[in-house]
PDB file of N, CA and C in Angstrom:
ATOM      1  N   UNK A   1      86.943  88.494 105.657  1.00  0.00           N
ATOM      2  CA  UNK A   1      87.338  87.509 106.617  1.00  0.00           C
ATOM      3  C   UNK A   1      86.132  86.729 107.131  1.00  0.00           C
ATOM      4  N   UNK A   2      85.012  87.569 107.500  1.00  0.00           N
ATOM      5  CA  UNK A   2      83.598  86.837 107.697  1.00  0.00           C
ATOM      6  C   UNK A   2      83.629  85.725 106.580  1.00  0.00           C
ATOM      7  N   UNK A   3      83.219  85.985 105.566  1.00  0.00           N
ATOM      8  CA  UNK A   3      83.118  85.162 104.677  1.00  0.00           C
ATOM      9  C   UNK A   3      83.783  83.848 104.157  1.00  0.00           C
ATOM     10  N   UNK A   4      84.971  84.339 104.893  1.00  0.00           N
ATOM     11  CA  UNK A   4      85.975  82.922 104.527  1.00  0.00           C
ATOM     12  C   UNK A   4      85.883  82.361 105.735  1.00  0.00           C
ATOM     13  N   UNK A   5      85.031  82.806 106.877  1.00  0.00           N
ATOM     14  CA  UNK A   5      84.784  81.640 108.025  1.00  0.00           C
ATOM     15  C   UNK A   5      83.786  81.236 108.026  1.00  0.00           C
ATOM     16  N   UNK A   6      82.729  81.846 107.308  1.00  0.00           N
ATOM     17  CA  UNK A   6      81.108  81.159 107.420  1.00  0.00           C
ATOM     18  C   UNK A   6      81.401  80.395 106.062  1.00  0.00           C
ATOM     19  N   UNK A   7      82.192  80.547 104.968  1.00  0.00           N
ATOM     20  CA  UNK A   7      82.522  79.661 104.431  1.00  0.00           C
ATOM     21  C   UNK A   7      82.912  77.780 104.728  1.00  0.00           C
ATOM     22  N   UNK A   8      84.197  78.195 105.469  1.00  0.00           N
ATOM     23  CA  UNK A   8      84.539  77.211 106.084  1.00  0.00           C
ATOM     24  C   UNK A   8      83.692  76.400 107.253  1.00  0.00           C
ATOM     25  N   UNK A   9      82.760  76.942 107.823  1.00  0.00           N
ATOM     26  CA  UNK A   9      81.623  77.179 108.987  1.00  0.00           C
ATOM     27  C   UNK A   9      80.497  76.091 108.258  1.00  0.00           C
ATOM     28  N   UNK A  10      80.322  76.285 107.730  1.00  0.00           N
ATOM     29  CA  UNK A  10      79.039  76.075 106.611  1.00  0.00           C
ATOM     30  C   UNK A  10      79.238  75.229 105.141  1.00  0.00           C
ATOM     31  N   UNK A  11      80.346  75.206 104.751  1.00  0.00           N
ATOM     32  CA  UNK A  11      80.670  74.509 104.089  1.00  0.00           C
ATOM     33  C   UNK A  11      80.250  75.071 102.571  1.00  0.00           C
ATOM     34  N   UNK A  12      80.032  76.488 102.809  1.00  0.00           N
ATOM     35  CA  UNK A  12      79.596  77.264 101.618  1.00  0.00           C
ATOM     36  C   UNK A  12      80.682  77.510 100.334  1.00  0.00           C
ATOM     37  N   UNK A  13      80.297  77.548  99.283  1.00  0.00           N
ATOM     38  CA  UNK A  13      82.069  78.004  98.572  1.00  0.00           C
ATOM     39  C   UNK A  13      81.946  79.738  98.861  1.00  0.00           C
ATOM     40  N   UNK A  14      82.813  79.948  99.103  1.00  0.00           N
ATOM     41  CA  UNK A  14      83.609  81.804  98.890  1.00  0.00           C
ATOM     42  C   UNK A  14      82.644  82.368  97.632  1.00  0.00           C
ATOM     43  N   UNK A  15      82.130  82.084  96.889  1.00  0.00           N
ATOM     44  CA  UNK A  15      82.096  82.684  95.013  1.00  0.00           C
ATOM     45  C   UNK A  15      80.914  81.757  95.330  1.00  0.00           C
ATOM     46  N   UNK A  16      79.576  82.302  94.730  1.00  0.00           N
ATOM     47  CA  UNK A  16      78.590  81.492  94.670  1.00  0.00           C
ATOM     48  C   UNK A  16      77.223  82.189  94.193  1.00  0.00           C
ATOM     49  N   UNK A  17      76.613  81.163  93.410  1.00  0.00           N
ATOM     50  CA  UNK A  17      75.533  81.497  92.143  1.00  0.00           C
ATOM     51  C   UNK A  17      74.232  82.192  92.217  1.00  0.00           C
ATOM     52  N   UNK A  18      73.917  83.257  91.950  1.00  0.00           N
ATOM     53  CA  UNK A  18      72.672  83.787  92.259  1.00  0.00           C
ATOM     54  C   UNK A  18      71.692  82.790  93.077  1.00  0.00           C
ATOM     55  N   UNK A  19      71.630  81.694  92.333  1.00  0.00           N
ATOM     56  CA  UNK A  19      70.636  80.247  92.326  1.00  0.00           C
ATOM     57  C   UNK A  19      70.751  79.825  93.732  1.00  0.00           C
ATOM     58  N   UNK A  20      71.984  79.249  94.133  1.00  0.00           N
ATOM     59  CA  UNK A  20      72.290  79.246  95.514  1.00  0.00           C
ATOM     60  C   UNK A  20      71.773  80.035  96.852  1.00  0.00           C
ATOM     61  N   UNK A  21      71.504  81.474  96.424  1.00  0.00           N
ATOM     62  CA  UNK A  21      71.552  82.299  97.660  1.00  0.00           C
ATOM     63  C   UNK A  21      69.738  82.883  97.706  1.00  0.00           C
ATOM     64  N   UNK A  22      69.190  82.411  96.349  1.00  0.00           N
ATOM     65  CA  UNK A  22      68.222  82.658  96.250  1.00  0.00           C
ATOM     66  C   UNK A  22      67.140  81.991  95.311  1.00  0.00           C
ATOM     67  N   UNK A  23      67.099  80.412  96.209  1.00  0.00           N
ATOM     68  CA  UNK A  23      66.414  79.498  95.222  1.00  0.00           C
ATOM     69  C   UNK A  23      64.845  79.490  94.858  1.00  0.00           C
ATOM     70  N   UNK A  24      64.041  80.255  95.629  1.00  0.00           N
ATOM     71  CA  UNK A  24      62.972  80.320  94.898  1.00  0.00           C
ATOM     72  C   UNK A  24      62.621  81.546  93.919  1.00  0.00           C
ATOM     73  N   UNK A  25      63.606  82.432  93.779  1.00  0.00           N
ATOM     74  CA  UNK A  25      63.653  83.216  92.662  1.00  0.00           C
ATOM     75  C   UNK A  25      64.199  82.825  90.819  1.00  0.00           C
ATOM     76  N   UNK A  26      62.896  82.641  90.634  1.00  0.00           N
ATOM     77  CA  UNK A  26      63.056  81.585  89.273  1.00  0.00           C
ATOM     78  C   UNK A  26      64.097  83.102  88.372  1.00  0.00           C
ATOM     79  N   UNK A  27      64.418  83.761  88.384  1.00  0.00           N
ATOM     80  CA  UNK A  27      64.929  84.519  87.779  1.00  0.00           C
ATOM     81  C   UNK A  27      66.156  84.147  88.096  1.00  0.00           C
ATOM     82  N   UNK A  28      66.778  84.036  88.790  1.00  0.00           N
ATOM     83  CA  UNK A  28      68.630  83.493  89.153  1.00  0.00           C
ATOM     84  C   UNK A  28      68.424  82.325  88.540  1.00  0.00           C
ATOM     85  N   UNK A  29      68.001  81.480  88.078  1.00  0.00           N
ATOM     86  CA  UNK A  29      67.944  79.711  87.482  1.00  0.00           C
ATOM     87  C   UNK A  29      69.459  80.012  86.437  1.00  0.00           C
ATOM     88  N   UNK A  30      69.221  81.015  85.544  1.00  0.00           N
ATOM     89  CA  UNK A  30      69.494  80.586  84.188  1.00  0.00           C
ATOM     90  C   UNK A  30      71.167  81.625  84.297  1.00  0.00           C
ATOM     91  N   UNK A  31      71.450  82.391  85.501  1.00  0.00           N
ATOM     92  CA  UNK A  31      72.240  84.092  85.598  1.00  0.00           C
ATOM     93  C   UNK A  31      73.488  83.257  85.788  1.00  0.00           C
ATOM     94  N   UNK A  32      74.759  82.879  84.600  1.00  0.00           N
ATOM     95  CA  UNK A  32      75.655  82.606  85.561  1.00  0.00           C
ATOM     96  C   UNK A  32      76.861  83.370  85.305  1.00  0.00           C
ATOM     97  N   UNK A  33      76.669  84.894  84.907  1.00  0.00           N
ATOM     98  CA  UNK A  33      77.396  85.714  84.555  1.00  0.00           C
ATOM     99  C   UNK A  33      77.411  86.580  85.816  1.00  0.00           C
ATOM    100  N   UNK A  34      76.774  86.630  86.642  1.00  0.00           N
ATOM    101  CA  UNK A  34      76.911  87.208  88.243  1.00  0.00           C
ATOM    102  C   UNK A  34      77.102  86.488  89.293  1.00  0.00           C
ATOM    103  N   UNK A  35      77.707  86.824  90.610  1.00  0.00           N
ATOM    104  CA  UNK A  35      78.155  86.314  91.403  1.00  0.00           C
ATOM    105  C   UNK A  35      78.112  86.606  93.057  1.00  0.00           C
ATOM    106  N   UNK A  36      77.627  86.170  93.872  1.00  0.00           N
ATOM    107  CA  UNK A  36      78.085  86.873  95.068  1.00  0.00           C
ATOM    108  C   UNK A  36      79.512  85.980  96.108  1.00  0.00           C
ATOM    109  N   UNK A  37      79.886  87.061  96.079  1.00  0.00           N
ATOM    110  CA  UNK A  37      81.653  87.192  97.298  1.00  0.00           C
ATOM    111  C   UNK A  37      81.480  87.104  98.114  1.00  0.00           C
ATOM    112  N   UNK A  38      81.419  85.569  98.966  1.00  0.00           N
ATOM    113  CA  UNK A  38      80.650  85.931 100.288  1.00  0.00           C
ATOM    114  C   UNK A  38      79.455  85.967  99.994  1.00  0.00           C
ATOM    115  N   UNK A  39      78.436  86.359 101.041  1.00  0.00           N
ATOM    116  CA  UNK A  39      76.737  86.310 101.103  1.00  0.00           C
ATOM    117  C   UNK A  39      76.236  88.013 100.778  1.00  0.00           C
ATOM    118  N   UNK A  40      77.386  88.676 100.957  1.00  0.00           N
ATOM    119  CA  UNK A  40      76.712  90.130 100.646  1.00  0.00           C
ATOM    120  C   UNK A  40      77.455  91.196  99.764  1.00  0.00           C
ATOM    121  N   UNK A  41      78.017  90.662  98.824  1.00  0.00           N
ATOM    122  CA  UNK A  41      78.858  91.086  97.490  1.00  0.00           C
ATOM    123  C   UNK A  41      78.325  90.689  96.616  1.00  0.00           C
ATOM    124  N   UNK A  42      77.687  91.338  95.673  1.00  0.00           N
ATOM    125  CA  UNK A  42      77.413  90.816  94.134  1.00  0.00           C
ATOM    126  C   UNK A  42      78.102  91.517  93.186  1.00  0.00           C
ATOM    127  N   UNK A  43      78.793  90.466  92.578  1.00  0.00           N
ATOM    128  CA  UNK A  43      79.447  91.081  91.020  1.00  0.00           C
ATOM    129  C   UNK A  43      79.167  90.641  90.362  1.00  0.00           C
ATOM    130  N   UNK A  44      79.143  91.971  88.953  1.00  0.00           N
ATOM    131  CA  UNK A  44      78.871  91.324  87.878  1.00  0.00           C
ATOM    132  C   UNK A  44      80.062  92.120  87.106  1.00  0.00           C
ATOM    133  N   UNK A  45      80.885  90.809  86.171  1.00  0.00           N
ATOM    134  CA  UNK A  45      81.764  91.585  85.273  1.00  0.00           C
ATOM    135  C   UNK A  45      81.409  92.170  84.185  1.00  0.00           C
ATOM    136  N   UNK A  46      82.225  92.498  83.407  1.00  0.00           N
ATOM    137  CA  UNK A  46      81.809  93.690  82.470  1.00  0.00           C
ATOM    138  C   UNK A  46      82.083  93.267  81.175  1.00  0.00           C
ATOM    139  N   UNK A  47      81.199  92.644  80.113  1.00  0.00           N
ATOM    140  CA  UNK A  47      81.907  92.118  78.896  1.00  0.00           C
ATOM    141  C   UNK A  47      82.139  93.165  77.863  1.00  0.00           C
ATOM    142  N   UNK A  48      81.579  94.347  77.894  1.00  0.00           N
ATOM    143  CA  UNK A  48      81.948  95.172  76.663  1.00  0.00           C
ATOM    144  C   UNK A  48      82.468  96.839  77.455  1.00  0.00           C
ATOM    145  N   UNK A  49      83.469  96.901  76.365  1.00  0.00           N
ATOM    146  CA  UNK A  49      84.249  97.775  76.346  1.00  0.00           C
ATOM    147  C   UNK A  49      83.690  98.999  76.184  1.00  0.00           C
ATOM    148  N   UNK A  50      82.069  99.266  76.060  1.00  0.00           N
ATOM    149  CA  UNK A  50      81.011 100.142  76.363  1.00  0.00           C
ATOM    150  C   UNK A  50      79.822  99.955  75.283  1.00  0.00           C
ATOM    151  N   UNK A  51      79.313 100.438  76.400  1.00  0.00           N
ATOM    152  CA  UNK A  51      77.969 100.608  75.944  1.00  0.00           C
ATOM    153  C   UNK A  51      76.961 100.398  77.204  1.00  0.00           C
ATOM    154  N   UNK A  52      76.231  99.142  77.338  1.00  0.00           N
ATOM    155  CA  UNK A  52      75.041  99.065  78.034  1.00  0.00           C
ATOM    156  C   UNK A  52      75.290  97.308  79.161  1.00  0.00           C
ATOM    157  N   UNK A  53      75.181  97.279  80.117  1.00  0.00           N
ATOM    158  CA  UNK A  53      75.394  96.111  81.025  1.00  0.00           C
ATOM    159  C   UNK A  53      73.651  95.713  81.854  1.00  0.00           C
ATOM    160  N   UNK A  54      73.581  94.711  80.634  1.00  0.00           N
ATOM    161  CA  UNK A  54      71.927  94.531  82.026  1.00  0.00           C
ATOM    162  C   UNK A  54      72.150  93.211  82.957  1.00  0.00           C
ATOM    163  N   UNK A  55      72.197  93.656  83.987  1.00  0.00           N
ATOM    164  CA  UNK A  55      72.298  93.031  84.846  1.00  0.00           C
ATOM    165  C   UNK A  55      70.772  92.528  85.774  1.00  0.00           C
ATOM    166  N   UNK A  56      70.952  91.796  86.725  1.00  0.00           N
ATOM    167  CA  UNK A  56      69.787  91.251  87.862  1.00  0.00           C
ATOM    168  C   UNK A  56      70.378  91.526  89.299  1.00  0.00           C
ATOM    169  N   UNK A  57      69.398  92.414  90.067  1.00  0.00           N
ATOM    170  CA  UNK A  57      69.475  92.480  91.301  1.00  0.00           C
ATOM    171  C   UNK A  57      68.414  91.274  92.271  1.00  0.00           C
ATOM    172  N   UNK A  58      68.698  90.795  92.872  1.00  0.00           N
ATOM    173  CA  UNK A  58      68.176  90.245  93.361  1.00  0.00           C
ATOM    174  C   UNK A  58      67.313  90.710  94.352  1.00  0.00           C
ATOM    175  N   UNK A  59      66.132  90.023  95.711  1.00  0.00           N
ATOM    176  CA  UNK A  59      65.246  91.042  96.386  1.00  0.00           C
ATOM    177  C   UNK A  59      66.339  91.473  97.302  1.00  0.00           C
ATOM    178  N   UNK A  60      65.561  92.665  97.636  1.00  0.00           N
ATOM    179  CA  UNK A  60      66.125  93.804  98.536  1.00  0.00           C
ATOM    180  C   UNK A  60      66.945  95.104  97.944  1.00  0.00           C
ATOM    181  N   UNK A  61      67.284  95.928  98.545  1.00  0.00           N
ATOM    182  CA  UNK A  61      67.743  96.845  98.274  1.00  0.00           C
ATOM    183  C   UNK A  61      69.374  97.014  98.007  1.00  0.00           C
ATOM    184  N   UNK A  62      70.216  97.570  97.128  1.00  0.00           N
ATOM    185  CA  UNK A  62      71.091  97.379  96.716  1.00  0.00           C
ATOM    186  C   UNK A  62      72.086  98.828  96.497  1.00  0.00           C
ATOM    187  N   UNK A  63      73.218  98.797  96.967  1.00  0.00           N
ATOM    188  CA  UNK A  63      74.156 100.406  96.474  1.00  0.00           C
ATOM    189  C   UNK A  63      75.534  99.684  95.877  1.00  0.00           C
ATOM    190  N   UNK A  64      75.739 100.477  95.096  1.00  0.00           N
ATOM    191  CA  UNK A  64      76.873 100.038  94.279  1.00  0.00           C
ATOM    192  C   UNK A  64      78.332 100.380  95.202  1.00  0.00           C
ATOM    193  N   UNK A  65      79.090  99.477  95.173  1.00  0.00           N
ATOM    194  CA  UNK A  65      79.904  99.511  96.506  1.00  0.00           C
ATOM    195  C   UNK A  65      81.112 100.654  95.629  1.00  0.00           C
ATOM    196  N   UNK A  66      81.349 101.098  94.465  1.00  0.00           N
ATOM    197  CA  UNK A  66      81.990 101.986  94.013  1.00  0.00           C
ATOM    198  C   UNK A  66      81.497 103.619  93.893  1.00  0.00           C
ATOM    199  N   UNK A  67      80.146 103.238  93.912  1.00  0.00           N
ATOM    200  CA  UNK A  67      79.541 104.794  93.633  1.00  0.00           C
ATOM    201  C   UNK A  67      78.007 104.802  94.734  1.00  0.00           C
ATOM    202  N   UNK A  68      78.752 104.503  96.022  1.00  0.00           N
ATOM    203  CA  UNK A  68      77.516 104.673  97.120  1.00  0.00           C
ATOM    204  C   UNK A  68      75.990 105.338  97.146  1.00  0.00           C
ATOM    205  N   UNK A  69      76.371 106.423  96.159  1.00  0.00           N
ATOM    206  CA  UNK A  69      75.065 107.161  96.053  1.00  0.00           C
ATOM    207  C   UNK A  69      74.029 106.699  94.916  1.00  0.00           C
ATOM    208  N   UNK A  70      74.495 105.602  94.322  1.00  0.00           N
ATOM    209  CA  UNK A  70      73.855 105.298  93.490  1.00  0.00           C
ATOM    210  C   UNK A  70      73.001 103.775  94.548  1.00  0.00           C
ATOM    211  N   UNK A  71      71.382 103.954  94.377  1.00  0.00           N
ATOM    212  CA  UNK A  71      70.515 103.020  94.890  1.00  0.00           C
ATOM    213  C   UNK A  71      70.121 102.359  93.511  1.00  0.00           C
ATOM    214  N   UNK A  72      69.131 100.802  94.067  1.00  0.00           N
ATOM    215  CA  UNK A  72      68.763 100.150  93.240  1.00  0.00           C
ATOM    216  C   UNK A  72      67.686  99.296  94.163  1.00  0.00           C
ATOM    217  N   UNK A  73      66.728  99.178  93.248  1.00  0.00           N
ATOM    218  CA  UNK A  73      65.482  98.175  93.813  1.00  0.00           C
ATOM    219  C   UNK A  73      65.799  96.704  93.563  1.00  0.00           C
ATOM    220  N   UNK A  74      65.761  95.901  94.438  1.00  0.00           N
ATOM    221  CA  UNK A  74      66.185  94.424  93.703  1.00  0.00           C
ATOM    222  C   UNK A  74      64.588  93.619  93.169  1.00  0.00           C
ATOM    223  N   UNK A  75      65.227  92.346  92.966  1.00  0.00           N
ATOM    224  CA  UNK A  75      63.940  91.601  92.133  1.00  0.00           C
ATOM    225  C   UNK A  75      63.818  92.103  90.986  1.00  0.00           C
ATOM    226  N   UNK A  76      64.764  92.977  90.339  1.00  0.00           N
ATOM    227  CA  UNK A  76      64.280  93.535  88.883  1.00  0.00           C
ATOM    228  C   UNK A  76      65.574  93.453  88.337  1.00  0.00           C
ATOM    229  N   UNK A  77      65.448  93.281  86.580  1.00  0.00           N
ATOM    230  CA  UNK A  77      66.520  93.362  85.980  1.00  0.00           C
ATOM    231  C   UNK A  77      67.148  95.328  85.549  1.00  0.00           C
ATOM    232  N   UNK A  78      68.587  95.593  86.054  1.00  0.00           N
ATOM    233  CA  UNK A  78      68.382  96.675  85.138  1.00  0.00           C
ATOM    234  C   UNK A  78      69.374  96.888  84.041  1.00  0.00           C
ATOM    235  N   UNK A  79      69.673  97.800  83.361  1.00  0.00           N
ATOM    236  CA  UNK A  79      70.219  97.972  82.449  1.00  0.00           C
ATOM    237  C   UNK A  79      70.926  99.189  82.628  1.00  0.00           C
ATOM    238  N   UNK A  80      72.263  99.572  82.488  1.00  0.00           N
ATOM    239  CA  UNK A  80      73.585 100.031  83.208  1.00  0.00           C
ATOM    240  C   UNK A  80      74.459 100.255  82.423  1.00  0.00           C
ATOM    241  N   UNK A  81      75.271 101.938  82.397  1.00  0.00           N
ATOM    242  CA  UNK A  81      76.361 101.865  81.349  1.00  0.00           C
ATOM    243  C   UNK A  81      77.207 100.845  81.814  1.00  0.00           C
ATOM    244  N   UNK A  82      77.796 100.156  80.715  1.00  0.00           N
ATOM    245  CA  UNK A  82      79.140  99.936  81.493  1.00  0.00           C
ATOM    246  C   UNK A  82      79.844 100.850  81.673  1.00  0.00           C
ATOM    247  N   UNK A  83      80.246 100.089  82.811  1.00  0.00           N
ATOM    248  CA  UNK A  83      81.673 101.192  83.373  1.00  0.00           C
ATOM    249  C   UNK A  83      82.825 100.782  82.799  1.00  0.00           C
ATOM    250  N   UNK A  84      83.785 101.625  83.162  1.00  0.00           N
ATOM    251  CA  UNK A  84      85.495 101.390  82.709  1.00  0.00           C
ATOM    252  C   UNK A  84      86.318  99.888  82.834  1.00  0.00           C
ATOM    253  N   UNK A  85      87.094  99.628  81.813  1.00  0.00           N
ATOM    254  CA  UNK A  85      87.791  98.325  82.150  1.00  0.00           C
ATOM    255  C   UNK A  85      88.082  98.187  84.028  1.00  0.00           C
ATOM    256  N   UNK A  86      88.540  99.486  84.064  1.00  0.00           N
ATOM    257  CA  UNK A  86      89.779  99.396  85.820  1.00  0.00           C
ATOM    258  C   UNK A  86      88.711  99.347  87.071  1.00  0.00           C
ATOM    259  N   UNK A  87      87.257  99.210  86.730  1.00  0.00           N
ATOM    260  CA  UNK A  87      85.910  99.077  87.500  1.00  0.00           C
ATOM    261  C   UNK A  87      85.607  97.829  86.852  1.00  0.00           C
ATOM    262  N   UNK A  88      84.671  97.359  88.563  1.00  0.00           N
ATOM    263  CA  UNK A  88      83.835  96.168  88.293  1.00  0.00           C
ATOM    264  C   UNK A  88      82.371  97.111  89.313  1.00  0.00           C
ATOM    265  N   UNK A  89      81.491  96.320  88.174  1.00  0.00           N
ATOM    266  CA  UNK A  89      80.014  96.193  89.288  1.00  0.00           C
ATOM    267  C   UNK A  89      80.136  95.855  90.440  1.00  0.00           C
ATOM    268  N   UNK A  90      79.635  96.188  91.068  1.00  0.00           N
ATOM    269  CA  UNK A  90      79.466  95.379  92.800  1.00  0.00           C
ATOM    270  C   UNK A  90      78.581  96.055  93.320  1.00  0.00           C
ATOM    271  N   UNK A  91      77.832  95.190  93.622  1.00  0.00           N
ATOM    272  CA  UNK A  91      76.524  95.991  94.501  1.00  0.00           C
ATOM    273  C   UNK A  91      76.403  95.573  96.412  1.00  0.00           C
ATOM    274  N   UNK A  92      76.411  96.000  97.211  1.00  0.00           N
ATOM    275  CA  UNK A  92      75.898  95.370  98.585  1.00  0.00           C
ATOM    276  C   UNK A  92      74.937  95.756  98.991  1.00  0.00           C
ATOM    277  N   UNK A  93      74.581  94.665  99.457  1.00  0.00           N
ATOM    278  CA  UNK A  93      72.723  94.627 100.168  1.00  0.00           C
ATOM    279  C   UNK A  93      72.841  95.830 101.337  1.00  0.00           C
ATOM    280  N   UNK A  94      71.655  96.616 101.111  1.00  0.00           N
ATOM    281  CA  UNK A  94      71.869  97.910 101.846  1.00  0.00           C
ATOM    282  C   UNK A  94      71.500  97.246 103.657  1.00  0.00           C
ATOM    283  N   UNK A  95      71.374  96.146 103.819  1.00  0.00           N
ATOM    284  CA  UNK A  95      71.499  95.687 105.428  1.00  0.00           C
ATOM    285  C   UNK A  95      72.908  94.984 105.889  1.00  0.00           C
ATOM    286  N   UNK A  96      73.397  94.738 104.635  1.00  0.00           N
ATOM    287  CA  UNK A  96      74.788  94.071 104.518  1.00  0.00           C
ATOM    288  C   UNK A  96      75.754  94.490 105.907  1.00  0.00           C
ATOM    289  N   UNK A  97      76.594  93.816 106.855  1.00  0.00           N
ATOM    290  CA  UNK A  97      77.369  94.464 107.008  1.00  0.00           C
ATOM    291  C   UNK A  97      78.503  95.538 106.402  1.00  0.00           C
ATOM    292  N   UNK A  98      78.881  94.758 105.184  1.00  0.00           N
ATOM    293  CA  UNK A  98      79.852  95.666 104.684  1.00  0.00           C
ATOM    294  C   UNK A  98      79.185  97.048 103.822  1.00  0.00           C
ATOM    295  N   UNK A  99      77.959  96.955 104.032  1.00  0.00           N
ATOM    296  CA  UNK A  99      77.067  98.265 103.771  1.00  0.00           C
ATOM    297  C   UNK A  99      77.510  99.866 104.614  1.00  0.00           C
ATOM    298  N   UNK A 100      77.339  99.270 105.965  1.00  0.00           N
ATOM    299  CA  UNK A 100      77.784  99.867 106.892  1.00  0.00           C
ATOM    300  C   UNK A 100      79.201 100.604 106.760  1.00  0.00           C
ATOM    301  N   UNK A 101      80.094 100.088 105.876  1.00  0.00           N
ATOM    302  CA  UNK A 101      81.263 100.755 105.917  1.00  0.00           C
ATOM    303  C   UNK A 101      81.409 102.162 105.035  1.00  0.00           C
ATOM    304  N   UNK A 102      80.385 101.652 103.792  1.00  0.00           N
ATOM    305  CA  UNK A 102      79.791 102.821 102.942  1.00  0.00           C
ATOM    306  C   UNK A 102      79.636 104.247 103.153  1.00  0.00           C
ATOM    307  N   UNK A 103      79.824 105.250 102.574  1.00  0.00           N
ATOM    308  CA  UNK A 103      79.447 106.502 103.383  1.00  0.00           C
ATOM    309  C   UNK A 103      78.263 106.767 102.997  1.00  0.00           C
ATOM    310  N   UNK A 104      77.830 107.064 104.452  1.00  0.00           N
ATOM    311  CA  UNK A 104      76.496 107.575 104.514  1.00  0.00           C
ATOM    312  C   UNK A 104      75.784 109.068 104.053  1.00  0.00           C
ATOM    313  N   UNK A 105      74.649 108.696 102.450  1.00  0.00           N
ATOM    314  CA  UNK A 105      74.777 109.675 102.046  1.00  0.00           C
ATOM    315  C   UNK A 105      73.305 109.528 101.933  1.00  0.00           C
ATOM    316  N   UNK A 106      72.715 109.590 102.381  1.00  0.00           N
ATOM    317  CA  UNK A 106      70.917 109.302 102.793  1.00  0.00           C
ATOM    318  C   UNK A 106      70.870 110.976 103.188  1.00  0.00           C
TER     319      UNK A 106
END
């Protein structure tokens, strides 16, 4: 709901490009297979039916909003099973509000 008012607020779109949220990171220029939902959702979909997903985190710190206990350093690319068709990637910025909803497993 945040998001669809700082959307409207700001004139931001809902769905929007690495590039956008983080323009002096020459690494988002070229990424347009990831996405952030809002300002603190990043997805990335899943093109193969398995094997290996390399993805880009962007700076800061990152937990996968399906498997909380899993951390990630941003500013680096990593490389990731894929997961299952009925899963998507999603990572939130570990200052994120919707971080906070996460269980806390620190």
């Amino acid at each position: 709901m945040a998001a669809s008012r700082q959307s409207l607020d700001l004139g931001l779109p809902l769905v929007r490009p690495l590039v956008l949220m983080h323009p002096s990171d020459p690494n988002t220029y070229e990424i347009d297979f990831e996405y952030y939902l809002g300002a603190d959702l990043l997805v990335v979909p899943t093109f193969f039916k398995e094997g290996v997903q390399r993805l880009y985190l962007p700076h800061g710190h990152w937990r996968s909003l399906f498997h909380p206990e899993q951390y990630y350093q941003g500013k680096r690319w990593h490389t990731l099973q894929s997961p299952p068709f009925n899963e998507i990637l999603c990572f939130v910025k570990e200052d994120a509000t919707l971080a906070h909803l996460l269980p806390n497993l620190t």
